[in-house]
C-alpha atoms as a PDB file:
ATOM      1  CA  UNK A   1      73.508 107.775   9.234  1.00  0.00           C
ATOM      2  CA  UNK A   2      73.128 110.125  11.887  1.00  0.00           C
ATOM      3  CA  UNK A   3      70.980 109.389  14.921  1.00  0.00           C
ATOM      4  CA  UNK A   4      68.942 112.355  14.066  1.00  0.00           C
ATOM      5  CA  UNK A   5      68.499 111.314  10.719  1.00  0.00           C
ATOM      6  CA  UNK A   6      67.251 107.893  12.138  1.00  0.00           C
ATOM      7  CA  UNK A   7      65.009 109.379  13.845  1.00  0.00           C
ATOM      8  CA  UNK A   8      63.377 111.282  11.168  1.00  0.00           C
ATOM      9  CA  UNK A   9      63.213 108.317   9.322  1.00  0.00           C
ATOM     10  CA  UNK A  10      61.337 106.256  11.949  1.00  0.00           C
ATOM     11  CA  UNK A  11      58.607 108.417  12.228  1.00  0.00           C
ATOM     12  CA  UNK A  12      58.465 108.637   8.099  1.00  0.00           C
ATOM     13  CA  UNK A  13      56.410 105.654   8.854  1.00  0.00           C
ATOM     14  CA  UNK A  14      52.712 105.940   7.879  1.00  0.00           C
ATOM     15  CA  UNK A  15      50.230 105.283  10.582  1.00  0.00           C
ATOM     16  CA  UNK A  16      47.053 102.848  10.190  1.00  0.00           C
ATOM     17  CA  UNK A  17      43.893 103.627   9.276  1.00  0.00           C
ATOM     18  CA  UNK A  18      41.915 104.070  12.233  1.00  0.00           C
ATOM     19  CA  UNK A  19      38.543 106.376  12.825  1.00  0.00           C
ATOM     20  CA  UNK A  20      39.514 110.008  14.008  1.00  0.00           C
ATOM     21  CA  UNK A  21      36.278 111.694  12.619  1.00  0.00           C
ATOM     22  CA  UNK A  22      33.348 111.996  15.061  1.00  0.00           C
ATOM     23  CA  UNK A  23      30.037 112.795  12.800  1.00  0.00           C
ATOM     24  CA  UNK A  24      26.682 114.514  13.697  1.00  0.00           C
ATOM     25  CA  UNK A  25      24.632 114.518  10.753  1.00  0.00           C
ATOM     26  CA  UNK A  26      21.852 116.898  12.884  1.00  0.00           C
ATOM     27  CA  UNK A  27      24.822 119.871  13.047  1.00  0.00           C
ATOM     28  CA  UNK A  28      26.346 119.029   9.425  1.00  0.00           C
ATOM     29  CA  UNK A  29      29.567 118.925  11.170  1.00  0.00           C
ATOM     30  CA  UNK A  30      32.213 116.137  11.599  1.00  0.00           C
ATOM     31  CA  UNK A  31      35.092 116.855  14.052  1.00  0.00           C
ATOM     32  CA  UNK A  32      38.719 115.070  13.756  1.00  0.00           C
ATOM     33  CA  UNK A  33      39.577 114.659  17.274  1.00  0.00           C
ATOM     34  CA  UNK A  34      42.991 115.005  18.713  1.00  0.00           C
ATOM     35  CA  UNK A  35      44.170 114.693  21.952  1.00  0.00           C
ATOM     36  CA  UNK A  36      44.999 116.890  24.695  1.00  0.00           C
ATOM     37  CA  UNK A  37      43.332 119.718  22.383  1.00  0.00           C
ATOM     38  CA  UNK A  38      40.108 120.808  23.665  1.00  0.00           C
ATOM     39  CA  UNK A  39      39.161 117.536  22.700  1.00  0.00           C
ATOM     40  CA  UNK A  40      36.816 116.930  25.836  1.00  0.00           C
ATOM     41  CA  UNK A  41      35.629 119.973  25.962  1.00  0.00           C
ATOM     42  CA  UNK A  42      34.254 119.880  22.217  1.00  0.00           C
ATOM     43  CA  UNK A  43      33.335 116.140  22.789  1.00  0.00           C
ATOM     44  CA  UNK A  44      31.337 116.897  25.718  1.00  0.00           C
ATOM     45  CA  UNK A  45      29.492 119.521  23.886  1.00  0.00           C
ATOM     46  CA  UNK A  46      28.682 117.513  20.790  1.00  0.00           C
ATOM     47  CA  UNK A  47      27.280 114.749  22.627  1.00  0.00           C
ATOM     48  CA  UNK A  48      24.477 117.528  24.041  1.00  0.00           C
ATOM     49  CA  UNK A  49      22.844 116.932  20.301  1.00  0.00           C
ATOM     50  CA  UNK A  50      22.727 113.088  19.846  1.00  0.00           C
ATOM     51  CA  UNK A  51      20.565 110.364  21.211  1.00  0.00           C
ATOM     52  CA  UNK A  52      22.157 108.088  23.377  1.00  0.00           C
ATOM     53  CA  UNK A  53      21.657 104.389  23.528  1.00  0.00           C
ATOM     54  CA  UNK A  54      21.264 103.133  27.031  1.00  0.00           C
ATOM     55  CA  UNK A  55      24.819 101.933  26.916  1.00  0.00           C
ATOM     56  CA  UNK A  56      25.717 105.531  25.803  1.00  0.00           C
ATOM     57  CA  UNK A  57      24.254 106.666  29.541  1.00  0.00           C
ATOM     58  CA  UNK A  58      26.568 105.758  31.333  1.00  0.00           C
ATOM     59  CA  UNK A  59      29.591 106.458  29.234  1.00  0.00           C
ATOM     60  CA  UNK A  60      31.935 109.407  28.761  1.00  0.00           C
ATOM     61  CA  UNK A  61      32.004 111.186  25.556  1.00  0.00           C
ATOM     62  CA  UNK A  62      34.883 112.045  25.325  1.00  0.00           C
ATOM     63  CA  UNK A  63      36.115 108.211  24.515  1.00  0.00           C
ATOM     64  CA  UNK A  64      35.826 106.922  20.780  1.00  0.00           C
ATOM     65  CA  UNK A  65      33.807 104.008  22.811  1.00  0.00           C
ATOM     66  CA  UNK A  66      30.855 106.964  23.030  1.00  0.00           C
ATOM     67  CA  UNK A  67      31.159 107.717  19.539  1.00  0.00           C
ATOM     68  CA  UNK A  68      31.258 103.544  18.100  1.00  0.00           C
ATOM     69  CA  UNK A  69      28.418 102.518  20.595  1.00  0.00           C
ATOM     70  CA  UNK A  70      26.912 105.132  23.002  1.00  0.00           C
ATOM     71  CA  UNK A  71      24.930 107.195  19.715  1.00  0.00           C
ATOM     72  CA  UNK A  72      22.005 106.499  17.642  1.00  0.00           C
ATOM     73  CA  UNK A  73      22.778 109.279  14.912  1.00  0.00           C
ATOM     74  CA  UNK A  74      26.649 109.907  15.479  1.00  0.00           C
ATOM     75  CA  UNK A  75      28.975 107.986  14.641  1.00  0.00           C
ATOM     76  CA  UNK A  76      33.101 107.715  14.503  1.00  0.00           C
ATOM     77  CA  UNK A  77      34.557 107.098  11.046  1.00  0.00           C
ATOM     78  CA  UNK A  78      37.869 106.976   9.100  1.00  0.00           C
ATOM     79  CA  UNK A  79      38.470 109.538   6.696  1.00  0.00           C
ATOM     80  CA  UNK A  80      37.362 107.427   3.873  1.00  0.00           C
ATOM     81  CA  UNK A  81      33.951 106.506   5.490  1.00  0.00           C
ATOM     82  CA  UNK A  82      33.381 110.188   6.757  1.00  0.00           C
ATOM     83  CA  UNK A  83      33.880 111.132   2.483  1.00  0.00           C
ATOM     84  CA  UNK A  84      31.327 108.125   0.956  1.00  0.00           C
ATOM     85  CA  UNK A  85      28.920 108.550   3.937  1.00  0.00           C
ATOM     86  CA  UNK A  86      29.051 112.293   4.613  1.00  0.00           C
ATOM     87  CA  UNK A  87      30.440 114.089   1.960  1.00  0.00           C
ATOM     88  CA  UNK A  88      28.391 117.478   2.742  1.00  0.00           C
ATOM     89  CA  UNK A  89      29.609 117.612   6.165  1.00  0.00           C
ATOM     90  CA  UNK A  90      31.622 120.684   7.063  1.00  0.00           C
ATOM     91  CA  UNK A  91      34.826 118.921   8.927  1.00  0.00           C
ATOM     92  CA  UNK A  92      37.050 120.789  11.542  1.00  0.00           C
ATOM     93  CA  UNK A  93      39.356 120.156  14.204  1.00  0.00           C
ATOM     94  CA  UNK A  94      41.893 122.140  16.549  1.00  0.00           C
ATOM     95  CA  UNK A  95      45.545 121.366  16.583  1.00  0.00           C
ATOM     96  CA  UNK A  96      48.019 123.179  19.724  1.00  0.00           C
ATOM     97  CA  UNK A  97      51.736 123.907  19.149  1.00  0.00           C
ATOM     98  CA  UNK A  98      53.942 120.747  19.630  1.00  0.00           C
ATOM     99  CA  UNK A  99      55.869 121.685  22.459  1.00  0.00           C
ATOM    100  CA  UNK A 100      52.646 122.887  24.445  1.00  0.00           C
ATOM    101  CA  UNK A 101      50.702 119.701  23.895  1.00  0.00           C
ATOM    102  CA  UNK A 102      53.672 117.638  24.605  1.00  0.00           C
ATOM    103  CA  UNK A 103      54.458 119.039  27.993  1.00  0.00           C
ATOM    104  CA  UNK A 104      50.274 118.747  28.224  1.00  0.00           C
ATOM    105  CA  UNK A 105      50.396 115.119  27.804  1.00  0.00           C
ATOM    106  CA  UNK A 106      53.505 114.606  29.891  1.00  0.00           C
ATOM    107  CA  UNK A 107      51.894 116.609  33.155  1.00  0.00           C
ATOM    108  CA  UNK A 108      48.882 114.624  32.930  1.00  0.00           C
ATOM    109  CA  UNK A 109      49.466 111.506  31.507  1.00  0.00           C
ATOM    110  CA  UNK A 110      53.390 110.846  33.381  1.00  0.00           C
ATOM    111  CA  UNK A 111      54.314 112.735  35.440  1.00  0.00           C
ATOM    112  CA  UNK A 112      51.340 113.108  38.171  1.00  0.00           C
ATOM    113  CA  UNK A 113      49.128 109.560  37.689  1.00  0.00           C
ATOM    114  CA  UNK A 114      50.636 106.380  39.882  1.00  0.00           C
ATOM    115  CA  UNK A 115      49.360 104.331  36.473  1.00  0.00           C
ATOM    116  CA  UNK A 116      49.637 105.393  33.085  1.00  0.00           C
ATOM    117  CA  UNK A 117      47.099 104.507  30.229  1.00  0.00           C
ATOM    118  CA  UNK A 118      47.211 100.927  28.712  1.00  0.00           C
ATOM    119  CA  UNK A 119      47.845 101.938  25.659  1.00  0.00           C
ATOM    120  CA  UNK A 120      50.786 104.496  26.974  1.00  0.00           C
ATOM    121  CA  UNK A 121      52.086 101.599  28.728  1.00  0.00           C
ATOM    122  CA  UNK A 122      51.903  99.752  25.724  1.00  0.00           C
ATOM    123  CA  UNK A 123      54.342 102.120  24.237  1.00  0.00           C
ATOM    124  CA  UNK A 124      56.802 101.522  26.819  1.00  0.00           C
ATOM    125  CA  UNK A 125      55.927 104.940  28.785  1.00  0.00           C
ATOM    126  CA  UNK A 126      56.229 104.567  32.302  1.00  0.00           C
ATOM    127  CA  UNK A 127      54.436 107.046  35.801  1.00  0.00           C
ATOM    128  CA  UNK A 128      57.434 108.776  37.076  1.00  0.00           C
ATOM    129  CA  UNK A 129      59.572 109.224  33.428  1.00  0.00           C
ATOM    130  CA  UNK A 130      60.458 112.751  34.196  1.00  0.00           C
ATOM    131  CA  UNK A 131      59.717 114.950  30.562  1.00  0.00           C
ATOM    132  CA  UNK A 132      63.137 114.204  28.876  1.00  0.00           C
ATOM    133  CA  UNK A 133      63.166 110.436  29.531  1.00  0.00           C
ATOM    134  CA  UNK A 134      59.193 110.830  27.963  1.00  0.00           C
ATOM    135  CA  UNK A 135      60.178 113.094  25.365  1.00  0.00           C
ATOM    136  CA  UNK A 136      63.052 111.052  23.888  1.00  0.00           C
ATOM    137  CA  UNK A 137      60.850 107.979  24.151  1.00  0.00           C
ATOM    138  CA  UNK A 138      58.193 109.244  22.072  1.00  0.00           C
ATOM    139  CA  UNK A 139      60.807 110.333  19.712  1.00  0.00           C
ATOM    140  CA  UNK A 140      61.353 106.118  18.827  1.00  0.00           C
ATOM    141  CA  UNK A 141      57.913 105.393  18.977  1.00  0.00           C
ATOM    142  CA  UNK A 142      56.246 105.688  15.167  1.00  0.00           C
ATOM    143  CA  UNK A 143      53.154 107.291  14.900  1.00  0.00           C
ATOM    144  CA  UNK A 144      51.527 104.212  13.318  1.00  0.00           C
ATOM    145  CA  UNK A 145      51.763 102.041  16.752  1.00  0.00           C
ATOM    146  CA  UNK A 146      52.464 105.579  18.981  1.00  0.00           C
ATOM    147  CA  UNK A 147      49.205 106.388  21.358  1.00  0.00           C
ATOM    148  CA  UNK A 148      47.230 109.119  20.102  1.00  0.00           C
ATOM    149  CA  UNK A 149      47.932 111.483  23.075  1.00  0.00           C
ATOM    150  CA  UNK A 150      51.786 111.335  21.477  1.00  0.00           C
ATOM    151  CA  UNK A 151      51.082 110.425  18.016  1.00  0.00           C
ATOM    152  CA  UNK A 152      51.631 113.698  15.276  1.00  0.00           C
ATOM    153  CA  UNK A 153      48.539 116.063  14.804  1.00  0.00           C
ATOM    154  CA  UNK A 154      49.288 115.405  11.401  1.00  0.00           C
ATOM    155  CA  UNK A 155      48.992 111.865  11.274  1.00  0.00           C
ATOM    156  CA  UNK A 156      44.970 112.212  12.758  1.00  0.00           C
ATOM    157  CA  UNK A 157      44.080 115.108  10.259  1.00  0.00           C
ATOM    158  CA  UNK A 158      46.082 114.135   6.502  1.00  0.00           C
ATOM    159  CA  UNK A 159      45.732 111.562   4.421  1.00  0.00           C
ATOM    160  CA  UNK A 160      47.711 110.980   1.263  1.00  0.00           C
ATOM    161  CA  UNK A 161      48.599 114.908   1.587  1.00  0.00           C
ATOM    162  CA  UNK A 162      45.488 116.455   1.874  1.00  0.00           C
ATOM    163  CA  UNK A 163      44.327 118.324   5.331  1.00  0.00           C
ATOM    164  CA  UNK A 164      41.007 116.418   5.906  1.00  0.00           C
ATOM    165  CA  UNK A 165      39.423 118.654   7.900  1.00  0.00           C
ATOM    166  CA  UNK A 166      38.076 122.218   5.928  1.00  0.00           C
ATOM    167  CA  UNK A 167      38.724 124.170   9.069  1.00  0.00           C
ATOM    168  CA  UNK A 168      41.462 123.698  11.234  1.00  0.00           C
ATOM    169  CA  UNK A 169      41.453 126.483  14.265  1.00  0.00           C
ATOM    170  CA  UNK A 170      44.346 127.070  16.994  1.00  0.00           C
ATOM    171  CA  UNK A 171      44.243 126.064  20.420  1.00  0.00           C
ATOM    172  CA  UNK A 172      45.859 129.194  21.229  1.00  0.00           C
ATOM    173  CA  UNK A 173      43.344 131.483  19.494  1.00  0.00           C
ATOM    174  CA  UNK A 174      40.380 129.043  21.145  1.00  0.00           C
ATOM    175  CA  UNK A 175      37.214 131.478  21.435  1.00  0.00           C
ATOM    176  CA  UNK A 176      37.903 133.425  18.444  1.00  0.00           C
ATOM    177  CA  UNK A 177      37.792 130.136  16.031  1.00  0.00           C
ATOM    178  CA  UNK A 178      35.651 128.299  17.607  1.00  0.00           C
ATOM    179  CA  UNK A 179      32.916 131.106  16.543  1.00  0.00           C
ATOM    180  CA  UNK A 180      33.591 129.695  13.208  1.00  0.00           C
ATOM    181  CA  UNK A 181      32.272 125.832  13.757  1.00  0.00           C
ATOM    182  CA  UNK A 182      29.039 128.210  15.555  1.00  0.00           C
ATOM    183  CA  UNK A 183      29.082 130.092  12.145  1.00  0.00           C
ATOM    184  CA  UNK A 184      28.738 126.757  10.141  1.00  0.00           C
ATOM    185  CA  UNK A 185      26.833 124.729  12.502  1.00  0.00           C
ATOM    186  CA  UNK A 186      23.734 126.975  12.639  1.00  0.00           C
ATOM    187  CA  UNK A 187      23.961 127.835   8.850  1.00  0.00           C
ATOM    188  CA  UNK A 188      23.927 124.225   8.346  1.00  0.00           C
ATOM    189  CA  UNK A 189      21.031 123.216  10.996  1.00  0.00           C
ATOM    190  CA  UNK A 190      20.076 126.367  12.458  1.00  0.00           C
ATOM    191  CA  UNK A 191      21.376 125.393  15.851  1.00  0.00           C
ATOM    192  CA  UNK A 192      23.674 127.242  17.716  1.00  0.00           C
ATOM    193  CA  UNK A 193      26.371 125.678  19.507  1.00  0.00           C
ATOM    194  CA  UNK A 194      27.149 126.918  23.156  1.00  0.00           C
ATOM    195  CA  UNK A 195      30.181 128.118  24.275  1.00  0.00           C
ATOM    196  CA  UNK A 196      32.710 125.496  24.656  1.00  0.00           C
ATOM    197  CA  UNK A 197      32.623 124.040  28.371  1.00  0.00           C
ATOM    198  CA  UNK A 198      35.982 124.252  30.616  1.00  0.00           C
ATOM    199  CA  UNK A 199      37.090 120.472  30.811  1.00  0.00           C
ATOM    200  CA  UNK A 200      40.104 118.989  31.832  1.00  0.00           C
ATOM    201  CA  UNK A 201      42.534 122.422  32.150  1.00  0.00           C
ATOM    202  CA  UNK A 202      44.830 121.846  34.927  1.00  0.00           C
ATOM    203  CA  UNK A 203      47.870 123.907  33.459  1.00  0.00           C
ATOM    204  CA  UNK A 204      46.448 127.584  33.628  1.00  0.00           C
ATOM    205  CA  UNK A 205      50.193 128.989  33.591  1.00  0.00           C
ATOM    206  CA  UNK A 206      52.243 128.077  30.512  1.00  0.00           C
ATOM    207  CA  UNK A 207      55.804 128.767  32.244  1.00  0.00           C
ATOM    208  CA  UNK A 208      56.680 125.593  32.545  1.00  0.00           C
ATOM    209  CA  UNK A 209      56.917 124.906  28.849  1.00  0.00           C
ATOM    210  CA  UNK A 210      60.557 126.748  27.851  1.00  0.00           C
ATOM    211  CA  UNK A 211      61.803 125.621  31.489  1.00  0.00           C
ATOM    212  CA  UNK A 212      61.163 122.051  30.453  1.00  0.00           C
ATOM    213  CA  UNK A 213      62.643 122.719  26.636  1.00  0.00           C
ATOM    214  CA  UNK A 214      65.768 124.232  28.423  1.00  0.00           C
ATOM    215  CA  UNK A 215      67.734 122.082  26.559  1.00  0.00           C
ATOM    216  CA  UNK A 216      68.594 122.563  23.313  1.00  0.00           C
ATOM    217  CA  UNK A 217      68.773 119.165  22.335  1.00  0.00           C
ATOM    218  CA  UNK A 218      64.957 118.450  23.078  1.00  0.00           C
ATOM    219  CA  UNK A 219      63.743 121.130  21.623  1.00  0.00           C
ATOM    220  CA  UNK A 220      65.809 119.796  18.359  1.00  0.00           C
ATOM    221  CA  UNK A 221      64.502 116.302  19.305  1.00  0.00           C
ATOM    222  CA  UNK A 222      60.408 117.861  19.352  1.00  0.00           C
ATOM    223  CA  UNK A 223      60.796 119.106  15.755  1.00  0.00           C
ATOM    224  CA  UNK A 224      62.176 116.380  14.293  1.00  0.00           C
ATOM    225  CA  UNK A 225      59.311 114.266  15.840  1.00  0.00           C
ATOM    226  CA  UNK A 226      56.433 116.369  15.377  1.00  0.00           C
ATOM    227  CA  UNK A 227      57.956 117.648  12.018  1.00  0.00           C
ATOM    228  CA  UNK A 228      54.497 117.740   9.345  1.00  0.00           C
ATOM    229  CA  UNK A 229      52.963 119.605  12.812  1.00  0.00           C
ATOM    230  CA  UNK A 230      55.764 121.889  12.968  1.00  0.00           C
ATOM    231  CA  UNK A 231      55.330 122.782   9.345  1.00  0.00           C
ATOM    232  CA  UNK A 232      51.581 122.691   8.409  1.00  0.00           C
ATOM    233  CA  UNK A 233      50.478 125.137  11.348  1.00  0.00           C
ATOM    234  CA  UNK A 234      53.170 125.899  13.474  1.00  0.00           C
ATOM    235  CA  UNK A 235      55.905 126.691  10.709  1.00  0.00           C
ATOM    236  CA  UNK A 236      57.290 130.344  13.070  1.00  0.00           C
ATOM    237  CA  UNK A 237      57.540 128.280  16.002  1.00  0.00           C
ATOM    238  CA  UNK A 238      60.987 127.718  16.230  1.00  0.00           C
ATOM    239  CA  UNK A 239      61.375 127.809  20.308  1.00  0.00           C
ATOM    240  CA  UNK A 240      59.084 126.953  23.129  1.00  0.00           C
ATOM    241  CA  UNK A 241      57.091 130.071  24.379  1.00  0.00           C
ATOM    242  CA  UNK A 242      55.760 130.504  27.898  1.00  0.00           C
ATOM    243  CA  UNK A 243      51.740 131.349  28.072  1.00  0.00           C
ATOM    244  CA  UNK A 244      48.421 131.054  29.627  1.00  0.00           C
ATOM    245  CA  UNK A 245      45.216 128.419  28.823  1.00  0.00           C
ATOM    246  CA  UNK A 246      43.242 129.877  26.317  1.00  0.00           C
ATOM    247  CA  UNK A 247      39.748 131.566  27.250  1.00  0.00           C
ATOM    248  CA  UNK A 248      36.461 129.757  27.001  1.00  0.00           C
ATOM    249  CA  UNK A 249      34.436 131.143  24.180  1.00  0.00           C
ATOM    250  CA  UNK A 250      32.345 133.641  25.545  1.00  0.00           C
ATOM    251  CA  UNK A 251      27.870 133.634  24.691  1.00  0.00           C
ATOM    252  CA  UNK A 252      27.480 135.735  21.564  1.00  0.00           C
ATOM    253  CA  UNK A 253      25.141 138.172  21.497  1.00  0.00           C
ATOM    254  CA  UNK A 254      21.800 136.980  19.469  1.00  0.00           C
END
């Protein structure tokens, strides 16, 4: 057996169940959060329409720790409990090509903090790994122990096969589908959401992303990783592309 092929069968390994859904009954919507997409941007927007407990205050919502404890009428819940509690609920998320998010994670999370994340260190990732050292070390780590900021985009959004989510936009096409969780949300409560705030973008040029995939070796080593990604919503993406952060959604005219 080939290392490669070792590799792809490491990461065959299912993840646990955990709760990736963040439900708010008042919009009818339920969002499957993944990291390092837009994720505090669209957390930090929710949280405008829930009641917060006075724990809630004085946290961040863009931590599940908001979403278990910090919320009267929201909640966090695994796919199962999102179906028996909220069946009605229109679900989306956002996913962003592989080798984007990866590099993503690796700028913010590795390569510029003195300390990583607990749960990052946990994983064996270390400040300082420059991105191929990072790169092949997610490769061994299986998404059901890997940190969500590495873990497949997949393995957050499907369950026994099935896409959870009914609508899952592009990171790279940001404004244009987030108009359709605005669509949904105010046909569902007759709210409408605001444009999207700017949170956490610190990479405004993209060039770094083939410089980094120069070799061909981790670009072979990303797709064998991020595989069900690769092939669900990226499946023409067969080579890192340079680019720019997407656009905020822009106010809609009423």
């Amino acid at each position: 057996m080939t290392w490669m092929q070792r590799l792809a069968e490491r990461v065959g390994l299912g993840p646990r169940t955990e709760r990736h859904f963040v439900v708010v009954p008042k919009l009818g919507l339920a969002y499957g959060r993944i990291p390092k997409v837009a994720n505090t941007s669209i957390r930090t927007l929710l949280a405008r329409h829930v009641r917060r407990t006075p724990e809630g205050r004085e946290m961040p919502p863009n931590t599940d720790a908001f979403w278990q404890t910090g919320t009267e009428d929201a909640a966090i819940l695994s796919a199962a409990e999102l179906k028996a509690r909220h069946p009605d609920v229109f679900v989306f998320s956002f996913v962003r090509d592989p080798f984007d998010r990866l590099v993503s994670c690796w700028c913010d999370m590795i390569d510029r903090p003195r300390t990583v994340l607990p749960a990052l260190a946990a994983n064996g990732f270390a400040a300082g790994m420059d991105f191929a050292a990072f790169l092949r070390h997610a490769a061994t780590v299986a998404d059901r122990r890997a940190d969500l900021h590495v873990r497949a985009q997949a393995a957050m959004l499907v369950e026994g096969g099935r896409v959870i989510p009914d609508f899952v936009g592009r990171y790279e096409r940001l404004a244009e589908d987030w108009d359709v969780v605005v669509a949904e949300a105010h046909a569902r409560s007759g709210i409408r959401l605001d444009p999207l705030p700017q949170s956490n973008i610190r990479r405004r040029d993209r060039s770094d992303v083939p410089l980094l995939f120069a070799d061909p070796a981790l670009i072979e080593i990303a797709r064998i990783r991020y595989a069900e990604d690769f092939q669900r919503w990226y499946p023409d993406r067969t080579e890192p592309r340079a680019g720019i952060a997407p656009p905020r959604p822009e106010p809609k005219a009423v």
